[in-house]
C-alpha atoms as a PDB file:
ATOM      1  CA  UNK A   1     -47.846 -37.183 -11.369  1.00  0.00           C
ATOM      2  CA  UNK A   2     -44.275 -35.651 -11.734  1.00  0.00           C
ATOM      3  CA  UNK A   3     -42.852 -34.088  -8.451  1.00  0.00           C
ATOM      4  CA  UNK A   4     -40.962 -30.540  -8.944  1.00  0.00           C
ATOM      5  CA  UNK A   5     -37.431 -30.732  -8.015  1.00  0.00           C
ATOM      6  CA  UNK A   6     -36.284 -27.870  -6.115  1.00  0.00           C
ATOM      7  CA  UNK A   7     -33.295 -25.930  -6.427  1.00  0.00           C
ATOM      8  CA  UNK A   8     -32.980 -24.444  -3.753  1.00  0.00           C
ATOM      9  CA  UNK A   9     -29.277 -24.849  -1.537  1.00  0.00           C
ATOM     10  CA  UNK A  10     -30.011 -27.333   1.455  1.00  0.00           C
ATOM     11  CA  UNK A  11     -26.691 -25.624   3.352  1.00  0.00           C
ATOM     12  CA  UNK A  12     -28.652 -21.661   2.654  1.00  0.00           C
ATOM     13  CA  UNK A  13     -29.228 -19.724   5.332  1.00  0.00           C
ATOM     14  CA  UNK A  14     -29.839 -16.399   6.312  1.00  0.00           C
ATOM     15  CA  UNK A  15     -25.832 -15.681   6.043  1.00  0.00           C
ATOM     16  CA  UNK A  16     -25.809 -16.940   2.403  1.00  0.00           C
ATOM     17  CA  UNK A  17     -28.998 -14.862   1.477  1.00  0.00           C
ATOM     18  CA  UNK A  18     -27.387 -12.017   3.274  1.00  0.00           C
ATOM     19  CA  UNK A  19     -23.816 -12.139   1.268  1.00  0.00           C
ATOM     20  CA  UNK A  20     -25.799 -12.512  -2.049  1.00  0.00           C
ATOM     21  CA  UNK A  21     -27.281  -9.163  -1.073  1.00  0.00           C
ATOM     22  CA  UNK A  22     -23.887  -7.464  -0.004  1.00  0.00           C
ATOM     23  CA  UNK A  23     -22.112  -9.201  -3.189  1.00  0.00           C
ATOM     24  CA  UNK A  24     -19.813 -11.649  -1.491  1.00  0.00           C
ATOM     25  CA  UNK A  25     -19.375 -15.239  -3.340  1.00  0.00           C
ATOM     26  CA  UNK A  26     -19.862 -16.674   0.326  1.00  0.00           C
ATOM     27  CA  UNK A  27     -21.522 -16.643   4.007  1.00  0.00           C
ATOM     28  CA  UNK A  28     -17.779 -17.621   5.336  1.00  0.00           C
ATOM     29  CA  UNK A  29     -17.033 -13.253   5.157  1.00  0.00           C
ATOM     30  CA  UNK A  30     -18.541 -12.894   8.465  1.00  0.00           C
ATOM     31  CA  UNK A  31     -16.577 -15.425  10.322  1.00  0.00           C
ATOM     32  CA  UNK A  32     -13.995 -12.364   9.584  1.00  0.00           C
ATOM     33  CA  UNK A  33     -16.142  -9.609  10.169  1.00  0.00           C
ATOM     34  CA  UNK A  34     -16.552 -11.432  13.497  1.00  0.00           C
ATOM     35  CA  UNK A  35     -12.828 -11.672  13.807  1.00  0.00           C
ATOM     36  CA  UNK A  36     -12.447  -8.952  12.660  1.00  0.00           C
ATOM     37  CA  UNK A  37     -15.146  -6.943  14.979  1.00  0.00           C
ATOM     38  CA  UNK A  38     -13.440  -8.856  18.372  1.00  0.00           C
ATOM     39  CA  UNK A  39      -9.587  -8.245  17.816  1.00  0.00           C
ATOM     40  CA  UNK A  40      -9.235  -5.129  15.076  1.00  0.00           C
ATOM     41  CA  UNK A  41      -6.358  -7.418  13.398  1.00  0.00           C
ATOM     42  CA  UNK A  42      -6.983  -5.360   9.954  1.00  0.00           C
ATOM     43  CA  UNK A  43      -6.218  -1.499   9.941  1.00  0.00           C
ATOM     44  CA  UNK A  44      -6.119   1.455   7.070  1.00  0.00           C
ATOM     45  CA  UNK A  45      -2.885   0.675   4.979  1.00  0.00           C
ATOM     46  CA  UNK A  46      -2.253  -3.135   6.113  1.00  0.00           C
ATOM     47  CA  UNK A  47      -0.752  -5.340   3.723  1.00  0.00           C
ATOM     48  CA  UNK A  48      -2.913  -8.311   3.951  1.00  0.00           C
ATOM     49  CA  UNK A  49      -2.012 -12.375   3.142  1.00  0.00           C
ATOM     50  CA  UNK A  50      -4.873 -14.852   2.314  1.00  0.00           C
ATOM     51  CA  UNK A  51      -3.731 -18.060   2.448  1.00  0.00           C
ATOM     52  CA  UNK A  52      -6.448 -20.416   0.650  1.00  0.00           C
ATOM     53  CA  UNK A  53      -8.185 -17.247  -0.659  1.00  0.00           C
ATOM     54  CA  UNK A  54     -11.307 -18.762  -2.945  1.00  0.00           C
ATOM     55  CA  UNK A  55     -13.762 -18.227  -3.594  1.00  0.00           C
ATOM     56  CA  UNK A  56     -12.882 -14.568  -2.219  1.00  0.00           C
ATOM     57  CA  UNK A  57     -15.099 -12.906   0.176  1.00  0.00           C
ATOM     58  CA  UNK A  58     -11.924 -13.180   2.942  1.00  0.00           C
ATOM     59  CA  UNK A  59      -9.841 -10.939   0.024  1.00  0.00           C
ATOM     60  CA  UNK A  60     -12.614  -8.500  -0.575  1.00  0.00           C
ATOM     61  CA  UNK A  61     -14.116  -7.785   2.851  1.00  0.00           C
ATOM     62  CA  UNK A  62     -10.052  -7.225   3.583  1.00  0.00           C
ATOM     63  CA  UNK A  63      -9.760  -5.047   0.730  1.00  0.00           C
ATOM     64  CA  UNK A  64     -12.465  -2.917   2.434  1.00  0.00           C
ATOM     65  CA  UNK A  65     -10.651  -2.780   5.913  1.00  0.00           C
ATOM     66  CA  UNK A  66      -6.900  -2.061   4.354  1.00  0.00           C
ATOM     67  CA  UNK A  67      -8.326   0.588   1.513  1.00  0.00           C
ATOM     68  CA  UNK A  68      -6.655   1.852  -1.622  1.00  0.00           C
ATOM     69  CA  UNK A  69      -3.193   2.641   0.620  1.00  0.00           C
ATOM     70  CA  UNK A  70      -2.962  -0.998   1.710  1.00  0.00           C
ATOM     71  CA  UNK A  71      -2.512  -4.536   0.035  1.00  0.00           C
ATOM     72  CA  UNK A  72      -4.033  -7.693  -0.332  1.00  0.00           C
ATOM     73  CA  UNK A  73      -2.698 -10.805  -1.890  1.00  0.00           C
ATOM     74  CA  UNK A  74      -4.863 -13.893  -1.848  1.00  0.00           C
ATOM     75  CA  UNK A  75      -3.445 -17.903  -2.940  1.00  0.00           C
ATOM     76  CA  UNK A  76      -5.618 -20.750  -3.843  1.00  0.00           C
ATOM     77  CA  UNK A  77      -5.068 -23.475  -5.847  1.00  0.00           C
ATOM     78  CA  UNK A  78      -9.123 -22.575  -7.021  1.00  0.00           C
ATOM     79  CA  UNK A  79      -9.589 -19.624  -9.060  1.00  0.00           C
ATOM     80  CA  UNK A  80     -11.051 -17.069  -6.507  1.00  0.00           C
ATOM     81  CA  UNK A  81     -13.825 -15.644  -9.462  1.00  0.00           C
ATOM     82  CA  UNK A  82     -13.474 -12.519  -8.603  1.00  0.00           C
ATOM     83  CA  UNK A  83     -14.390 -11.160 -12.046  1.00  0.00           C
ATOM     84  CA  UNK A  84     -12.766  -7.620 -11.358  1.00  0.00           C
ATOM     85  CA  UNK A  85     -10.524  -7.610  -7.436  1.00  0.00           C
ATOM     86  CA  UNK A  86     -10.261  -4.088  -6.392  1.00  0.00           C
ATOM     87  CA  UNK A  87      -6.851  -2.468  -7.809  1.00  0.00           C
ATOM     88  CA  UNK A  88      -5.050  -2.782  -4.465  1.00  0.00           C
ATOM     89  CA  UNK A  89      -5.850  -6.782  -4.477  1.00  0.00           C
ATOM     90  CA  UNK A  90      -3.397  -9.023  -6.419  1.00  0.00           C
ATOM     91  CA  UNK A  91      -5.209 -13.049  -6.914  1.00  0.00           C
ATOM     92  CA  UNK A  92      -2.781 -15.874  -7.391  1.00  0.00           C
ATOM     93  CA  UNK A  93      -4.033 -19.493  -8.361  1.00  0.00           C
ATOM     94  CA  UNK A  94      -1.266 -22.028  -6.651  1.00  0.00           C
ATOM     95  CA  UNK A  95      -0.186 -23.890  -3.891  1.00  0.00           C
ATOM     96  CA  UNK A  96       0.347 -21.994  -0.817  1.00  0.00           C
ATOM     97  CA  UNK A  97       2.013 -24.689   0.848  1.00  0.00           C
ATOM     98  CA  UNK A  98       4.491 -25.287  -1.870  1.00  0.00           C
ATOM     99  CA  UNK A  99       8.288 -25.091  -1.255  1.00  0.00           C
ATOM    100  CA  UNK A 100       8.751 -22.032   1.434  1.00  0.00           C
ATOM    101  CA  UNK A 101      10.786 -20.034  -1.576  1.00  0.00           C
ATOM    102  CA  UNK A 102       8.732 -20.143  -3.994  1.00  0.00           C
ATOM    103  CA  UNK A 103       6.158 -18.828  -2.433  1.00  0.00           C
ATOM    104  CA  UNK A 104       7.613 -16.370  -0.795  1.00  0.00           C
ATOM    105  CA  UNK A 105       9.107 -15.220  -4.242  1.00  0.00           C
ATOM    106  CA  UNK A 106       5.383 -15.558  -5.277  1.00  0.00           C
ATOM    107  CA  UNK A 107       3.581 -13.346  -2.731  1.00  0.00           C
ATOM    108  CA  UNK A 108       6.654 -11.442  -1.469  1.00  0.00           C
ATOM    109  CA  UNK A 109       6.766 -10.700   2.155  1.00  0.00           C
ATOM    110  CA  UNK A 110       6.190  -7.745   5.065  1.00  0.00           C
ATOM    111  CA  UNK A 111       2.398  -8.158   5.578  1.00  0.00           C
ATOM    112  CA  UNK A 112       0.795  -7.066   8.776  1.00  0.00           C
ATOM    113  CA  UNK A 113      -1.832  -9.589   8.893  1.00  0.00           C
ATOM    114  CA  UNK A 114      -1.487 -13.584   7.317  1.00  0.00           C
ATOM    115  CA  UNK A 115      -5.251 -15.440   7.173  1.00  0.00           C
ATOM    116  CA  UNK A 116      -5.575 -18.697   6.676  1.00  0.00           C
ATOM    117  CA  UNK A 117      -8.920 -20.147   5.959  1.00  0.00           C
ATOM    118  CA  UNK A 118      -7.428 -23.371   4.557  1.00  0.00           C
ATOM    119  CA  UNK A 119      -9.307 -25.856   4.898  1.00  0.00           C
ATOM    120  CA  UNK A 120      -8.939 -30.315   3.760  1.00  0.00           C
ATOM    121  CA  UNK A 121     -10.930 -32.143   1.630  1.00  0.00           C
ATOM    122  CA  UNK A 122     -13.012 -33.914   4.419  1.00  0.00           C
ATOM    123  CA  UNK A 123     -13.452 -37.894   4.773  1.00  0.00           C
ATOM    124  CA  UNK A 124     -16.010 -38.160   7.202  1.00  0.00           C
ATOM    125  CA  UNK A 125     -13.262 -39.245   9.914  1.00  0.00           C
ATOM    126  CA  UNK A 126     -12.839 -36.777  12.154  1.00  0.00           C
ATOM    127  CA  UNK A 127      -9.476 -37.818  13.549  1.00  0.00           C
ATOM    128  CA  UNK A 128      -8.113 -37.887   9.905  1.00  0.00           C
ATOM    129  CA  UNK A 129     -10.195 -34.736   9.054  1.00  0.00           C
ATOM    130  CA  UNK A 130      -8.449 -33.005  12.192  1.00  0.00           C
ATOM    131  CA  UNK A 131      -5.079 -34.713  11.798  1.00  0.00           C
ATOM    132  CA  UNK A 132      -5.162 -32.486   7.983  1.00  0.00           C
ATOM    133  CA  UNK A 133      -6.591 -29.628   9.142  1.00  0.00           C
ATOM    134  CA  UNK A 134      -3.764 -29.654  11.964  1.00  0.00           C
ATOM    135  CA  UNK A 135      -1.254 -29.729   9.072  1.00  0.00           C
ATOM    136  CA  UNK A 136      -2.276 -27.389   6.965  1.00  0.00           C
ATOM    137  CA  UNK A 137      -2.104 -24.740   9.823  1.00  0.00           C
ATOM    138  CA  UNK A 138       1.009 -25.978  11.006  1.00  0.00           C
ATOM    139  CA  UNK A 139       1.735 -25.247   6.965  1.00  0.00           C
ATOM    140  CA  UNK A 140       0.697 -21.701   7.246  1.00  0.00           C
ATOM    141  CA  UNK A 141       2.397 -20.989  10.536  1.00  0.00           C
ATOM    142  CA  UNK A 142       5.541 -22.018   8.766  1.00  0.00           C
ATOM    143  CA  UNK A 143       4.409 -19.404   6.382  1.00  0.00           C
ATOM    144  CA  UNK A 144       3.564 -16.443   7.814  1.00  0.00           C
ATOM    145  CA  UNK A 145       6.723 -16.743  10.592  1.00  0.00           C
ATOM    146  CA  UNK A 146       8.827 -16.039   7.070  1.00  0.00           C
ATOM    147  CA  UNK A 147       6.415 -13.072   5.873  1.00  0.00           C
ATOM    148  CA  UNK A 148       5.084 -11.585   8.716  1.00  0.00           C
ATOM    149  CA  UNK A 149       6.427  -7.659  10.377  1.00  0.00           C
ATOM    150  CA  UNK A 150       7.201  -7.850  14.117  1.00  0.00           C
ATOM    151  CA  UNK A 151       4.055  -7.009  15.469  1.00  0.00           C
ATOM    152  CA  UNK A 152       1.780  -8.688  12.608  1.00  0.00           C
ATOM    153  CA  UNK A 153      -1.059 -10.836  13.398  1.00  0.00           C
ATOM    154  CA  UNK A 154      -2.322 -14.471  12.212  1.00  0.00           C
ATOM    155  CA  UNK A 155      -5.337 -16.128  11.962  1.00  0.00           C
ATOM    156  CA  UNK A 156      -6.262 -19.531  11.323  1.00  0.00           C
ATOM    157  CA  UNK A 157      -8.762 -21.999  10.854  1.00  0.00           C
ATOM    158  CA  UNK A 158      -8.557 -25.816  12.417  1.00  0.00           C
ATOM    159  CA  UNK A 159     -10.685 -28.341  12.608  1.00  0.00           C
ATOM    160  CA  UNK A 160     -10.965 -29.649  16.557  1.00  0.00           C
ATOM    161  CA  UNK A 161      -9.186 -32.290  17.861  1.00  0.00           C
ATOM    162  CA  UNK A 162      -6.461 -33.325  20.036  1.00  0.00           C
ATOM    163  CA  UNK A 163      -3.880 -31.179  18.675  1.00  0.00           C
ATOM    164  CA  UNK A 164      -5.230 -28.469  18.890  1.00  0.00           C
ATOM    165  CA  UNK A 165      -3.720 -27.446  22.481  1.00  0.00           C
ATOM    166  CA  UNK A 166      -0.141 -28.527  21.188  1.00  0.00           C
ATOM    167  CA  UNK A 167      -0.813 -26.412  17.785  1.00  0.00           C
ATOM    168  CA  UNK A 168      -2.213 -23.192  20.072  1.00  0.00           C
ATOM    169  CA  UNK A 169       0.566 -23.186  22.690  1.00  0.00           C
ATOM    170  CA  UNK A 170       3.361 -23.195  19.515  1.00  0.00           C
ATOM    171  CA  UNK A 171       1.685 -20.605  18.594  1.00  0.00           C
ATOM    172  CA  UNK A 172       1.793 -18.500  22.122  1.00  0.00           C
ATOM    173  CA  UNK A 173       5.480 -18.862  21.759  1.00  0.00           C
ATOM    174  CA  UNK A 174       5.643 -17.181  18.638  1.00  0.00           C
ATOM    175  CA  UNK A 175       2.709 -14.296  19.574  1.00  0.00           C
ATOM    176  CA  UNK A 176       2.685 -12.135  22.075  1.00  0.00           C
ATOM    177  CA  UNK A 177      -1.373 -12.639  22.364  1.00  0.00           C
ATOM    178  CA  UNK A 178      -3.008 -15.934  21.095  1.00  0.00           C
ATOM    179  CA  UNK A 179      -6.647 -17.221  21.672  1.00  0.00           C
ATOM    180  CA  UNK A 180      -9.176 -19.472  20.124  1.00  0.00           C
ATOM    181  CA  UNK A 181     -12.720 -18.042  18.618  1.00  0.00           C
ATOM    182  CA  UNK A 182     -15.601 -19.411  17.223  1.00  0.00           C
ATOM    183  CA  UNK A 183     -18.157 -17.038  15.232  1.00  0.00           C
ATOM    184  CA  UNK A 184     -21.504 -17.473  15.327  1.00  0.00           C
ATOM    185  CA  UNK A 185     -21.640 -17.467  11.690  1.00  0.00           C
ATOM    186  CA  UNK A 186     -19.924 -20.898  11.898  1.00  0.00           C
ATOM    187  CA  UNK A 187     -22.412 -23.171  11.089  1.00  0.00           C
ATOM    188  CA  UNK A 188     -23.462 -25.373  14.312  1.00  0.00           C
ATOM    189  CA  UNK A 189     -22.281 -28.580  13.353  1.00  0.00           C
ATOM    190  CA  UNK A 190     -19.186 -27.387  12.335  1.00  0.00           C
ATOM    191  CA  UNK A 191     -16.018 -28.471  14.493  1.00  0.00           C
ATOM    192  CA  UNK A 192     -13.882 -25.318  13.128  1.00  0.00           C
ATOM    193  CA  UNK A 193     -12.323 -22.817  15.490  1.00  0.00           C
ATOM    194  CA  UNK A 194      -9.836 -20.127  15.049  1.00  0.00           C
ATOM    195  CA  UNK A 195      -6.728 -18.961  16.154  1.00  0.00           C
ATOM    196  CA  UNK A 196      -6.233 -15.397  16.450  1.00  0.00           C
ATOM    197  CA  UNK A 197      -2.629 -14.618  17.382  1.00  0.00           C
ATOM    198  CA  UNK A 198      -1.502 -11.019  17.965  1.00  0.00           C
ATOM    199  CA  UNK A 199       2.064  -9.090  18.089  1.00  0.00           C
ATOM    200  CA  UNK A 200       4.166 -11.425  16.722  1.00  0.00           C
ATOM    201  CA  UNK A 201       7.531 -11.474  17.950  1.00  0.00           C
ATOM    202  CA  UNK A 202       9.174 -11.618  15.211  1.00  0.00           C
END
């Protein structure tokens, strides 16, 4: 007797059933409605940067937040699939850590608010999974210090390790208001946090 192969996503849970039903491609949009909910980084109007942007539930749940008067630009070197971004959302598929200029000159600059939900392709070593994840925020720190207003805000993720102290306190310097946050929509065995810096100084 045959057995019936299921299907069915061993990762689902009740986040991925719910963003089916709300129409985002993925569970990860609460991790910034949690953010979001805890340090009102995203107001009316905002112009918005999201660094690492696919599959695209960060761009559209910010789309919401900065309506038609703000705007969101999202990089990844993915397609996002976002068959039809709202008008006020611009979608770029490249590297966001290429050469500082050309990205810049890509994206443009004066945002409000960078995210960065960047993340490496894992190994299964967590020191060299961490020691990645460390660089790609240090990547898009680099970043947003060159298109961020006085007063904007940053948010990463990083994967924890021993750098992560080092990589927060660089960022106090540069932030008026800095601290760490994990949602509870991040799955338990995950070892992400995020940085939620505030006020930069510009």
């Amino acid at each position: 007797m045959s057995r019936k192969t299921s299907n069915k996503n061993p990762w689902e849970d009740h986040y991925t059933r719910r963003a089916k039903r709300e129409r985002y491609p993925a569970r990860s949009v609460y991790k910034l409605k949690e953010i979001q909910q805890k340090f009102r980084i995203i107001k009316k109007g905002h112009r918005v940067l999201d660094l690492g942007c696919a599959p695209g539930s960060w761009l559209l749940y910010a789309s919401e937040l900065t309506g038609g008067g703000g705007r969101v630009v999202g990089i990844d070197l993915k397609p996002a699939g976002i068959q039809a971004p709202p008008p006020h959302a611009k979608i770029f598929t490249g590297d966001a850590l290429d050469e500082l200029d050309k990205v810049v000159g890509t994206v443009g600059s004066g945002f409000d608010v960078v995210l960065s939900d960047m993340a490496p392709g894992t190994t299964g070593n967590k020191t060299v999974d961490a020691a990645r994840s460390l660089g790609l925020c240090e990547a898009a720190l680099n970043l947003a210090e060159n298109v961020l207003k006085p007063g904007g805000a940053f948010v990463c993720k990083i994967f924890q390790g021993g750098d992560v102290k080092a990589f927060s306190e660089t960022v106090q310097k540069k932030f008026r208001q800095q601290k760490t946050f994990k949602p509870q929509s991040s799955r338990k065995a995950s070892k992400e946090i995020f940085i939620v810096a505030i006020n930069f100084r510009g």
